[in-house]
Protein backbone atom coordinates (compact mmCIF):
# COMPACT_ATOMS: atom_id res chain seq x y z
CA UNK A 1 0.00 0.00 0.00
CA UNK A 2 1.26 3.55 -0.80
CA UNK A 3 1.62 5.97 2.10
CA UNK A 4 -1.24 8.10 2.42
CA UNK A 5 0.08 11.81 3.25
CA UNK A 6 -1.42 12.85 6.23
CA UNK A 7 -0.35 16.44 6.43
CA UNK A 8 1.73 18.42 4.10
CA UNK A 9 1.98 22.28 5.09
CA UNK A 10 3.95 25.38 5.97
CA UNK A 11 3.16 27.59 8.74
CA UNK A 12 4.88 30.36 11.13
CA UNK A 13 7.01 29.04 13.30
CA UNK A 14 5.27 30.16 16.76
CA UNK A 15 4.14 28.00 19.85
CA UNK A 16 0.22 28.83 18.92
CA UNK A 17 0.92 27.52 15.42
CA UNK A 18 2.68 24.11 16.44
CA UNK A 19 -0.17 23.39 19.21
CA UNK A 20 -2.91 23.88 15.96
CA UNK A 21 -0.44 21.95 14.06
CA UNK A 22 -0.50 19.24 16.60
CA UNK A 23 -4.60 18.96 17.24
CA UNK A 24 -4.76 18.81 13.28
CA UNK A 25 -2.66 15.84 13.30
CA UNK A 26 -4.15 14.00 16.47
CA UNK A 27 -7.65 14.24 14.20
CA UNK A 28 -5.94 12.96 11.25
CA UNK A 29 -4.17 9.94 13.36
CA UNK A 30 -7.38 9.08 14.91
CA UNK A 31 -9.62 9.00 11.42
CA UNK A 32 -6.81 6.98 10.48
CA UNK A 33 -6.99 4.31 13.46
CA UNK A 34 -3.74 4.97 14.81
CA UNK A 35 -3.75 3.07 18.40
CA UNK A 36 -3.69 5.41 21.47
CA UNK A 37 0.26 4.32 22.01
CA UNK A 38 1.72 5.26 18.87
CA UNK A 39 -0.71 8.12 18.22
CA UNK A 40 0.87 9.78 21.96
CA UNK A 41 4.78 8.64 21.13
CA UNK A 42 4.07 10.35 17.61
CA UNK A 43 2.48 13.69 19.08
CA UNK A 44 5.38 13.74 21.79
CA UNK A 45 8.32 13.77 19.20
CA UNK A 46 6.66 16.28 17.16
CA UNK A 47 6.20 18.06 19.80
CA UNK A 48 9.39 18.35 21.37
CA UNK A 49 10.75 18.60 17.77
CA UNK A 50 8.34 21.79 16.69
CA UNK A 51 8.78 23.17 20.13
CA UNK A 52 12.81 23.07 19.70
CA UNK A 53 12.39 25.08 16.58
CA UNK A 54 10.12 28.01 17.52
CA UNK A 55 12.16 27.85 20.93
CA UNK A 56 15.94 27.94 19.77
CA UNK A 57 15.98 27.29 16.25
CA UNK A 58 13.72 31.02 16.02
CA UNK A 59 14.36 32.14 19.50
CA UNK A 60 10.46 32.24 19.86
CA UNK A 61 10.07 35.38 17.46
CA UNK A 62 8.03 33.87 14.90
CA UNK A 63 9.94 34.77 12.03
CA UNK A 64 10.57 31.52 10.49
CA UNK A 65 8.60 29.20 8.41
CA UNK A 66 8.14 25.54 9.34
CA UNK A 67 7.62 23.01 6.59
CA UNK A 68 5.73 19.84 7.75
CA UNK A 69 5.02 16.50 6.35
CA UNK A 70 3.51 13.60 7.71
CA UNK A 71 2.99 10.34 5.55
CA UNK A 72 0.88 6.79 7.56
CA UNK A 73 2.72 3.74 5.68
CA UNK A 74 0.13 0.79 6.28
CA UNK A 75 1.89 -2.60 5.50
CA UNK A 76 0.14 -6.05 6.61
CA UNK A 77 4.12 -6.45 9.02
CA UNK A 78 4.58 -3.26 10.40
CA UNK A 79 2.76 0.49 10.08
CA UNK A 80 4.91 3.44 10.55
CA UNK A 81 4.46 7.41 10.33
CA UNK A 82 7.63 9.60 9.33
CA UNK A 83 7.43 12.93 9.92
CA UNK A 84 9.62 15.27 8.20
CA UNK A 85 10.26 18.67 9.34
CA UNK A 86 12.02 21.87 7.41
CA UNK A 87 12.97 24.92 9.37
CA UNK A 88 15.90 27.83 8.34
CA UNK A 89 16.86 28.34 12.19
CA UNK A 90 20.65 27.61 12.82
CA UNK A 91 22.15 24.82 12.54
CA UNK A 92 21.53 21.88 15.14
CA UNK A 93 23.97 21.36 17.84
CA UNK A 94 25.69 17.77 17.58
CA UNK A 95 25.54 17.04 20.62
CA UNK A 96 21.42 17.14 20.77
CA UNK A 97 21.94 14.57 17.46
CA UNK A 98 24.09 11.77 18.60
CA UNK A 99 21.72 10.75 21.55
CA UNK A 100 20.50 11.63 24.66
CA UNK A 101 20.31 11.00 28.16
CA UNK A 102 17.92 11.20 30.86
CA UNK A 103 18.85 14.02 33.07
CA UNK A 104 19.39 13.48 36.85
CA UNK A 105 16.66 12.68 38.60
CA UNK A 106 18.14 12.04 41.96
CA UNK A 107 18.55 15.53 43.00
CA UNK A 108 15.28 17.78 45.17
CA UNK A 109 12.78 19.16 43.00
CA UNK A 110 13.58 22.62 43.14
CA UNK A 111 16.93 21.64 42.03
CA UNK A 112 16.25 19.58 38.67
CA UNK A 113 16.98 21.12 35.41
CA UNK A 114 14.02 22.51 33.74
CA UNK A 115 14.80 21.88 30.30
CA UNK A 116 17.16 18.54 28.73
CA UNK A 117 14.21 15.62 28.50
CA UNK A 118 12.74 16.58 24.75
CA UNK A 119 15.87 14.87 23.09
CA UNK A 120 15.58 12.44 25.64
CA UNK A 121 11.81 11.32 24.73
CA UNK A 122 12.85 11.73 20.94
CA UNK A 123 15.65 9.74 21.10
CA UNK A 124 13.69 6.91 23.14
CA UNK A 125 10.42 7.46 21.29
CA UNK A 126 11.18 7.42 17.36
CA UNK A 127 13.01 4.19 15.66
CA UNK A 128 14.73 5.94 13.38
CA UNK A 129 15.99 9.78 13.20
CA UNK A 130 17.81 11.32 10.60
CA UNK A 131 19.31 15.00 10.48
CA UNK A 132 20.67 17.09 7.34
CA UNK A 133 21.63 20.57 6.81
CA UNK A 134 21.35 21.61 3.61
CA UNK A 135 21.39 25.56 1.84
CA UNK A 136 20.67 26.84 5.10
CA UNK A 137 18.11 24.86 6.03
CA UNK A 138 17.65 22.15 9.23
CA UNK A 139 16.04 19.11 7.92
CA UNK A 140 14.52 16.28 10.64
CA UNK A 141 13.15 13.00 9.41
CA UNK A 142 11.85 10.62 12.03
CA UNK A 143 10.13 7.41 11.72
CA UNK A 144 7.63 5.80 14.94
CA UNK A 145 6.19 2.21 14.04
CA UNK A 146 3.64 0.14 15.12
């Protein structure tokens, strides 16, 4: 079966936009019968992933563009959803590509790091992740099956 493209859009990258980005895609993953599991791990990744961009990619000023596509691949072994993003924020730090661990957790509350888990839940939540830079532009590819 061909993969059925489930969004395909650009929009400003700001936080308002990625949340109405996100509830469009939750609609199209449910009308699609994507299980409760894989819909959530799919929503988190994108989320942390969008989020990243507005945050530090456009410093939250909305001037930047985000490309998004999202393509279901129904096969009768394994589905799968890849998400591909396109942004023209700065280039992505390695060391948020090569992995990511879980921050400490064994410290008080008030003295945990706010910030450090997105790459974390990416890195744990996606099977495959893929990265390019290319004519000034930050291009994300990530693939959750189920």
């Amino acid at each position: 079966m061909s993969p059925q493209t489930l969004i395909d859009c650009a929009f400003p990258g700001t936080f308002a936009h990625v949340s109405d980005h996100l509830k469009k895609l939750r609609v199209e993953l449910e009308r699609n019968a994507v299980e409760p599991e894989p819909k959530d791990d799919i929503l988190i990744v994108l989320a942390e992933l969008l989020n990243n961009i507005v945050e530090h990619g456009y410093c939250a000023s909305g001037k930047g563009n985000i490309h998004l596509t999202v393509h279901a691949h129904k096969r009768p072994d394994k589905n799968a959803v890849y998400i591909r993003t396109v942004d023209q924020g700065p280039p992505v730090p390695t060391d948020a590509l090569i992995g990511a661990s879980l921050p400490s957790l064994t410290k008080d509350i008030q003295d945990m790091p706010e910030g450090g888990f997105g790459w974390f839940m990416i890195h744990t939540l996606a099977d495959s992740i893929n990265y390019e830079r290319i004519d000034d532009e930050n291009r994300f590819t990530f693939c959750v099956g189920f």
